[in-house]
C-alpha atoms as a PDB file:
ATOM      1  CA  UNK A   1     -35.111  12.218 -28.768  1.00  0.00           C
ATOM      2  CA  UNK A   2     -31.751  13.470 -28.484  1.00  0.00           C
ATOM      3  CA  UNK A   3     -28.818  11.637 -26.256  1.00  0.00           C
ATOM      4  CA  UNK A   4     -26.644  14.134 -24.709  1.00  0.00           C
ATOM      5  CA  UNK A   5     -23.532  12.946 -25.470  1.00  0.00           C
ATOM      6  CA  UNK A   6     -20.340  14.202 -24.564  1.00  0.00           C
ATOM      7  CA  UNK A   7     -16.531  13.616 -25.313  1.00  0.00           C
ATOM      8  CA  UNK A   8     -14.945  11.729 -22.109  1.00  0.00           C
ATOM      9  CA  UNK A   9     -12.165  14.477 -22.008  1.00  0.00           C
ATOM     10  CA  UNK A  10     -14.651  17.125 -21.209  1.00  0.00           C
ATOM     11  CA  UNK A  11     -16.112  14.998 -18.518  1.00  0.00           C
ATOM     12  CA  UNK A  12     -12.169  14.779 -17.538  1.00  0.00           C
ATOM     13  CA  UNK A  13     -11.855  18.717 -17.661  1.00  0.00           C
ATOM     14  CA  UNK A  14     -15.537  18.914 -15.145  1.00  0.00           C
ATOM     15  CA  UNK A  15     -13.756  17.496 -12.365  1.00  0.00           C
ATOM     16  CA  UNK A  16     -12.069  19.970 -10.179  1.00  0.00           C
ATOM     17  CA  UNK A  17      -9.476  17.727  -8.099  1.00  0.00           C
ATOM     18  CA  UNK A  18      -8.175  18.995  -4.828  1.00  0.00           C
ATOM     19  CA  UNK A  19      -4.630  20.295  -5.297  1.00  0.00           C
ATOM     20  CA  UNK A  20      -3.714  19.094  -1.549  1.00  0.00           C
ATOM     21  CA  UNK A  21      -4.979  15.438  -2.655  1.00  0.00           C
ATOM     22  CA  UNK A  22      -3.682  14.594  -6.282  1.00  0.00           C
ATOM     23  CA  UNK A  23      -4.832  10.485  -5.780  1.00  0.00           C
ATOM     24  CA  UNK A  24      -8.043  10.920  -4.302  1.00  0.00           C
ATOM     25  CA  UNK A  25     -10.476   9.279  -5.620  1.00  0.00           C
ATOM     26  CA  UNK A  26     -12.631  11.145  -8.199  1.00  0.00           C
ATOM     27  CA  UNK A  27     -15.957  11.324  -5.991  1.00  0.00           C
ATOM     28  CA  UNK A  28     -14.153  11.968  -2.892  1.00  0.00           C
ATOM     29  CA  UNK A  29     -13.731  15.429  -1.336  1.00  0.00           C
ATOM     30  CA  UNK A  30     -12.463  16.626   1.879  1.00  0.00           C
ATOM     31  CA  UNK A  31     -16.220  17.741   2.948  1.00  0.00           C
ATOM     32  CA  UNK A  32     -16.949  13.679   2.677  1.00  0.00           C
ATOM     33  CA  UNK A  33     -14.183  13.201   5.091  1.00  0.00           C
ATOM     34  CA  UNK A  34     -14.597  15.559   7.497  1.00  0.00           C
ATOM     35  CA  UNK A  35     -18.377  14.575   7.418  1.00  0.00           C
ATOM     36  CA  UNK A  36     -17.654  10.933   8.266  1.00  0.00           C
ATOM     37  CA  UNK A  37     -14.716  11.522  10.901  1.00  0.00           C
ATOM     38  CA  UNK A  38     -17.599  13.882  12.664  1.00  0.00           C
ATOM     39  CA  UNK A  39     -20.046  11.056  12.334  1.00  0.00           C
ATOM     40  CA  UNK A  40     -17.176   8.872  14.172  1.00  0.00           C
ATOM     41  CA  UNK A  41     -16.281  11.249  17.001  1.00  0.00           C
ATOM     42  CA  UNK A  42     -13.095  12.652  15.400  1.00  0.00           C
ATOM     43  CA  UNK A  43     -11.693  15.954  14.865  1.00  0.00           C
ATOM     44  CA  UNK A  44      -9.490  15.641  12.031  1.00  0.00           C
ATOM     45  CA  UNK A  45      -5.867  17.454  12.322  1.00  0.00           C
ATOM     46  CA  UNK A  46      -2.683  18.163  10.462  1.00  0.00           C
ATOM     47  CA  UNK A  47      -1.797  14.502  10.872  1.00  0.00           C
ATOM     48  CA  UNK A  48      -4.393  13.070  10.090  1.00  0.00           C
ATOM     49  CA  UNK A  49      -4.650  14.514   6.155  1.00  0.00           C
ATOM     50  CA  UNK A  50      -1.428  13.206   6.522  1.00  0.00           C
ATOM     51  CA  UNK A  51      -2.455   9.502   6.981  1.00  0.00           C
ATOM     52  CA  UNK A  52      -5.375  10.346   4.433  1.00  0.00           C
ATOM     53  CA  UNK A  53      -2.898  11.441   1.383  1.00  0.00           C
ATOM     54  CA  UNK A  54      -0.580   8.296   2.243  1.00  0.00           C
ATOM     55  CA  UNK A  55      -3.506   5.743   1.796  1.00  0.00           C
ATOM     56  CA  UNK A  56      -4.446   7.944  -1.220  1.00  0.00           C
ATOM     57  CA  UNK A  57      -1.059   7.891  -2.868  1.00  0.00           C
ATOM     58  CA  UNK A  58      -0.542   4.331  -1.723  1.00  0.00           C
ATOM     59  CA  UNK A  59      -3.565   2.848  -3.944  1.00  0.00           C
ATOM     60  CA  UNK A  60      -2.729   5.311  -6.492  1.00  0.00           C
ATOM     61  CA  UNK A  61       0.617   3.392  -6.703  1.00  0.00           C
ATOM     62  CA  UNK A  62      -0.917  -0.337  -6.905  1.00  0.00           C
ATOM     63  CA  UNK A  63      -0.851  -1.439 -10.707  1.00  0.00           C
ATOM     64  CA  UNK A  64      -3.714  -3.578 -10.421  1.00  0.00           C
ATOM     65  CA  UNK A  65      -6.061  -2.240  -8.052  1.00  0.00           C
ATOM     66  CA  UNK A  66      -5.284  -4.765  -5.324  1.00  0.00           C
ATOM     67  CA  UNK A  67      -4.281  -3.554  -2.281  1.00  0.00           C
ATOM     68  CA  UNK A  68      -2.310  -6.215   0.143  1.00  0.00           C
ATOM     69  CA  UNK A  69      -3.706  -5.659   3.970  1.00  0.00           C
ATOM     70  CA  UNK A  70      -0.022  -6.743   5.268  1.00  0.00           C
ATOM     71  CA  UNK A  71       1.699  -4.163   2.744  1.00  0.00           C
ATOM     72  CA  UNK A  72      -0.284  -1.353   3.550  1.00  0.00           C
ATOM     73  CA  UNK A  73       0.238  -2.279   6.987  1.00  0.00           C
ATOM     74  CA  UNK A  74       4.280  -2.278   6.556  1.00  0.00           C
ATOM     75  CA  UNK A  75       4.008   0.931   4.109  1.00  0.00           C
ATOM     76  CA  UNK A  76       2.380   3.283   6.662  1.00  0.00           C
ATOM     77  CA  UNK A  77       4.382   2.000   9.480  1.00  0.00           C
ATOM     78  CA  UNK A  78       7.332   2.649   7.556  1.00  0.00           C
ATOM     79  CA  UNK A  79       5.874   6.361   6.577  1.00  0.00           C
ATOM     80  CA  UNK A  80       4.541   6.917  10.305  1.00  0.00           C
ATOM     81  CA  UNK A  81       7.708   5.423  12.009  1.00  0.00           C
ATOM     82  CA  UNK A  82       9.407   8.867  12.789  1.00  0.00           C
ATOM     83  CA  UNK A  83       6.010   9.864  14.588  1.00  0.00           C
ATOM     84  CA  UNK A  84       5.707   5.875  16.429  1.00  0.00           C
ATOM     85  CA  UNK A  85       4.782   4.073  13.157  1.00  0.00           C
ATOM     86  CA  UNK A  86       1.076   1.925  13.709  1.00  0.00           C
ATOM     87  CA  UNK A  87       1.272   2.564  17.490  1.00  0.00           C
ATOM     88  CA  UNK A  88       0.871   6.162  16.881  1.00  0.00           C
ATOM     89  CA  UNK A  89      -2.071   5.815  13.787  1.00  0.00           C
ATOM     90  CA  UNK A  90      -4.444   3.537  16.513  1.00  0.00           C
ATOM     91  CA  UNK A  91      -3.802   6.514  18.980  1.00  0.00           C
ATOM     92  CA  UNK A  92      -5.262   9.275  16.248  1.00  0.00           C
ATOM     93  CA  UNK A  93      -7.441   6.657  14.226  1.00  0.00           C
ATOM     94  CA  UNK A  94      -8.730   4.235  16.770  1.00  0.00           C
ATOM     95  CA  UNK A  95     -11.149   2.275  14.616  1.00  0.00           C
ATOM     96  CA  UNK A  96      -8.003   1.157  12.670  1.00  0.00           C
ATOM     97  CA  UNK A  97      -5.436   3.487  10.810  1.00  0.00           C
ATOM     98  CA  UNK A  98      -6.401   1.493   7.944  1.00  0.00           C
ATOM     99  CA  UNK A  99      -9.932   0.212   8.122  1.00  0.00           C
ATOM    100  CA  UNK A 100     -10.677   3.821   9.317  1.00  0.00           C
ATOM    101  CA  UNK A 101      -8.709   5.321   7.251  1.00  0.00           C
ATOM    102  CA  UNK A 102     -10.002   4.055   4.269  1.00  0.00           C
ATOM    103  CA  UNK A 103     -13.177   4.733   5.032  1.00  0.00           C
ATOM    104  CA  UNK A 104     -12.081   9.124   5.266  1.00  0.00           C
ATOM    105  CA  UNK A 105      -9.969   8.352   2.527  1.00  0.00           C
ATOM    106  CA  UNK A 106     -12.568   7.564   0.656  1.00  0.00           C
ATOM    107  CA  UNK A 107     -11.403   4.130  -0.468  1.00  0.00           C
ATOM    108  CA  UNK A 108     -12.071   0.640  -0.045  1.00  0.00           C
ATOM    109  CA  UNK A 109     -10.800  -1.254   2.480  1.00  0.00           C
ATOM    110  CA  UNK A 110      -8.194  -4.388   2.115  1.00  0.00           C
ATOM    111  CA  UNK A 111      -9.930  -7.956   2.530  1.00  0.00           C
ATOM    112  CA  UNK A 112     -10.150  -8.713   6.041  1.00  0.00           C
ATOM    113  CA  UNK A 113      -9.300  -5.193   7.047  1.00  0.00           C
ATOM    114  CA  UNK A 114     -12.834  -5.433   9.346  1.00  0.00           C
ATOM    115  CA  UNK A 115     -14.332  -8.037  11.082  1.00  0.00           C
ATOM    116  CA  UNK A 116     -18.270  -7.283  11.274  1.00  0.00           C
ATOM    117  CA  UNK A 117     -18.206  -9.623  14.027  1.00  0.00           C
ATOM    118  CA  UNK A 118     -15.211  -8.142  15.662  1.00  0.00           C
ATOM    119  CA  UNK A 119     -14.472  -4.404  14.125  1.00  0.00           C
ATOM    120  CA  UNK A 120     -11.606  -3.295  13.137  1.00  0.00           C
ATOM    121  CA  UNK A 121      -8.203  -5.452  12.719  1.00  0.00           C
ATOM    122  CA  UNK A 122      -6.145  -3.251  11.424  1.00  0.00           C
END
């Protein structure tokens, strides 16, 4: 038997990343997204790629893969604040600009971001 193995910068090269999202996350795609914002009663816009490629870029940013729920909070109210900051994001994402939109962003949500008891906190 014969393992099929492969050099890791030819799996690299397979990917095709999205130009429009350079820090998605590898097995995301905009398909996924649209898919579950459908599922959740949303159509998404213009804006709301927006919020997507912030949340994107901001965890591409984080060094260690931890992701603060009170600095993402502060970070896309200070990149939303020309457009009404967080009040605005509820208004287009109302299960939470970021437990929501994590969730079409394809990423993991900060601890205590949800509340199965509750929903969404943020």
């Amino acid at each position: 038997m014969v393992a099929d193995i492969r050099d890791i910068n030819s799996l690299a090269r397979e990917a095709d990343p999205d130009p429009d999202f350079p820090d998605a996350p590898s097995a995301w795609t905009r398909q996924m997204a649209e898919k579950s914002a459908q599922e959740e009663g949303l159509a998404l816009t213009d804006t709301h790629w927006e919020a997507i490629r912030a949340l994107q870029n901001y965890y591409a940013r984080q060094p260690r893969q931890v992701v603060g729920l009170r600095d993402l909070h502060d970070a896309l109210d200070e990149k939303f604040h020309h457009m009404g900051g967080l009040k605005f994001l509820y208004q287009i994402l109302p299960g939470g600009p970021i437990a929501q939109g994590c969730r079409l962003a394809g990423l993991k949500a900060p601890f205590l971001a949800t509340d199965a008891s509750f929903g969404s906190v943020a």
